[in-house]
Protein backbone atom coordinates (compact mmCIF):
# COMPACT_ATOMS: atom_id res chain seq x y z
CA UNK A 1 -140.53 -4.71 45.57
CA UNK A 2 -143.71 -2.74 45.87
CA UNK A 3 -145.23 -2.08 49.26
CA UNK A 4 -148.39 -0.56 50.08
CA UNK A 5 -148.60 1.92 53.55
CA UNK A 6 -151.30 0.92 55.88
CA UNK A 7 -154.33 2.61 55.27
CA UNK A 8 -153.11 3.55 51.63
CA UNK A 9 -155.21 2.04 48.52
CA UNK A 10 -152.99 0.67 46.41
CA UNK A 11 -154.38 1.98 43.86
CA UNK A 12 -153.11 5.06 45.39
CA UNK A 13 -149.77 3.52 45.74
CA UNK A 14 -149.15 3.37 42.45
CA UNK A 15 -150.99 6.29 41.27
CA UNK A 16 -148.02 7.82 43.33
CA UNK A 17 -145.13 6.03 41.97
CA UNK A 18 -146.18 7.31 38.72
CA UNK A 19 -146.40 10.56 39.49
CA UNK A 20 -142.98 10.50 40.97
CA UNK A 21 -141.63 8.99 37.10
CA UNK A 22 -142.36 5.23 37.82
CA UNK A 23 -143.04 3.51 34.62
CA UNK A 24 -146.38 1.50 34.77
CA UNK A 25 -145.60 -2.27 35.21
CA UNK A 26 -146.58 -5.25 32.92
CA UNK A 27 -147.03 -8.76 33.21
CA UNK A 28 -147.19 -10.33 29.54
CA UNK A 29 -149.30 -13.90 29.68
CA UNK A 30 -149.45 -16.17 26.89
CA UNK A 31 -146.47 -14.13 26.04
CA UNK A 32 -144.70 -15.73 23.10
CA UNK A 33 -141.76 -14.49 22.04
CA UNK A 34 -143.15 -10.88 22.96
CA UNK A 35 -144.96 -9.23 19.94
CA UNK A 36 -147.61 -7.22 22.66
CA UNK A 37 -144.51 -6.55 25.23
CA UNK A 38 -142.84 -5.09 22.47
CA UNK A 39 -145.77 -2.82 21.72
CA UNK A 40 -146.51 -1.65 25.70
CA UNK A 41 -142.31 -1.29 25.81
CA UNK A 42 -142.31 1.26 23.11
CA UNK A 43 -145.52 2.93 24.63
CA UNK A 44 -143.54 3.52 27.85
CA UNK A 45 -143.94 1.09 29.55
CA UNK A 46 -141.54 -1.53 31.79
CA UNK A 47 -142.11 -5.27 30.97
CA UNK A 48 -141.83 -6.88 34.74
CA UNK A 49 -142.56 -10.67 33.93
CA UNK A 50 -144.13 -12.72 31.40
CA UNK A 51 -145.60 -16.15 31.32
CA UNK A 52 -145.52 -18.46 28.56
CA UNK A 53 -145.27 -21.97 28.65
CA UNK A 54 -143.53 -22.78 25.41
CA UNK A 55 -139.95 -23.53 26.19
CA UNK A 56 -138.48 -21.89 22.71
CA UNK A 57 -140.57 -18.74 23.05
CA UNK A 58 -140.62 -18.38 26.96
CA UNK A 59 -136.69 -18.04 25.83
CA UNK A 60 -137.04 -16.03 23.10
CA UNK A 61 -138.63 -13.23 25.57
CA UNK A 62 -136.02 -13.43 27.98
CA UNK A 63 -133.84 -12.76 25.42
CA UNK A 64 -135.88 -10.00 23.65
CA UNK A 65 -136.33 -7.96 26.80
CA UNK A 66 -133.93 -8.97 29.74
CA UNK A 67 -130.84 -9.40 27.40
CA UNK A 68 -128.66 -7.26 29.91
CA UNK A 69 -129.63 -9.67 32.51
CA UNK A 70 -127.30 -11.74 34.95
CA UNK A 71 -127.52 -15.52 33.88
CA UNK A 72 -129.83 -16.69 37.26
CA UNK A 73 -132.32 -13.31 36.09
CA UNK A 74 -132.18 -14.73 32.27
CA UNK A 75 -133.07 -18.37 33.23
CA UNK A 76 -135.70 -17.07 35.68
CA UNK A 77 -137.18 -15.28 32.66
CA UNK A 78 -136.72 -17.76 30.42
CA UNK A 79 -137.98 -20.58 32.28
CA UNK A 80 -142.01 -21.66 30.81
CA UNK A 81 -144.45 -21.45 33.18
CA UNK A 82 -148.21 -23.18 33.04
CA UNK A 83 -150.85 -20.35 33.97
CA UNK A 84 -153.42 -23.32 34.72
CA UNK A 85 -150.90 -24.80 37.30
CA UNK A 86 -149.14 -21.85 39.11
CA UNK A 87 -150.42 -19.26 41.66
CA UNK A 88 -150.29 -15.66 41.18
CA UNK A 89 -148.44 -15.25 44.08
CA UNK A 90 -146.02 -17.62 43.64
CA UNK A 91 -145.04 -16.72 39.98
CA UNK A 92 -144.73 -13.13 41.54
CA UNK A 93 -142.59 -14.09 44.70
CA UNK A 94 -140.29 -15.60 42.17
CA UNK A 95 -139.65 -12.49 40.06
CA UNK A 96 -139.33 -10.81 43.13
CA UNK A 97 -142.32 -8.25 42.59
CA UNK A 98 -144.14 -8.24 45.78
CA UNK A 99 -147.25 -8.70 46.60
CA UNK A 100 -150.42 -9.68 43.84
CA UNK A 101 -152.12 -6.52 44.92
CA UNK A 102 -149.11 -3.85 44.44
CA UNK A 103 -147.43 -5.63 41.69
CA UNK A 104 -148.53 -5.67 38.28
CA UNK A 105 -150.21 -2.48 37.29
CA UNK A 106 -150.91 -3.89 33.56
CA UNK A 107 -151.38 -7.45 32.60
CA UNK A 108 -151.90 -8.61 28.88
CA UNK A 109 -152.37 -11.53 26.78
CA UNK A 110 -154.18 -13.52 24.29
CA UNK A 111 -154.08 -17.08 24.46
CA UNK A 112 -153.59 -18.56 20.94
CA UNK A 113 -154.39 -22.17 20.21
CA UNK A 114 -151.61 -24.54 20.34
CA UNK A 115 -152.37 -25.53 16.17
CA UNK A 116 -150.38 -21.66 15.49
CA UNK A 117 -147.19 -23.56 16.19
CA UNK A 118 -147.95 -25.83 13.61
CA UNK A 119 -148.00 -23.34 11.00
């Protein structure tokens, strides 16, 4: 969980956990079954959370990058979630990140129209 000392930016927060080895953090939206995670992973970096509300592919990233996972952490991340309907906060409380502020430190996505599925 990420907190942020009073009077501290937390931009400066995590400017320090960086400098102290912390990977930067990423929240993948519109995730799919994690082609861009997979890309930020192998730059370095640690893939948090994603959102995707596809059942089959909100799976398929759990099992792409939280294989190791207990089963309540797998079904967390493999639960589909509707960006349009959920709050920030809430989706973040969930994974157990912290506040919206101190959380994320990267989030990605590109929403793809719902005719890609139908090949």
């Amino acid at each position: 969980m990420t907190s942020v000392q009073p009077g501290r930016s937390v931009l400066a927060a995590k400017i320090a956990r960086m400098g102290r080895g912390g990977m930067p953090r990423v929240l993948d939206l519109f995730a799919g079954c994690g082609g861009l995670s997979l890309g930020f992973q192998a730059a370095g970096f640690k893939i948090v959370a994603a959102i995707e509300n596809d059942p089959l592919a909100a799976e398929s990233h759990a099992l792409n990058f939280f294989k190791g996972s207990n089963a309540a952490e797998m079904r967390l991340h493999a639960k589909p979630r509707d960006i349009v309907r959920e709050e920030p906060k809430d989706i973040l409380s969930e994974f157990g990140l912290g506040h919206v502020e101190g959380a994320i430190d990267v989030s990605l996505g590109v929403p793809l129209p719902v005719a890609t599925r139908r090949g």
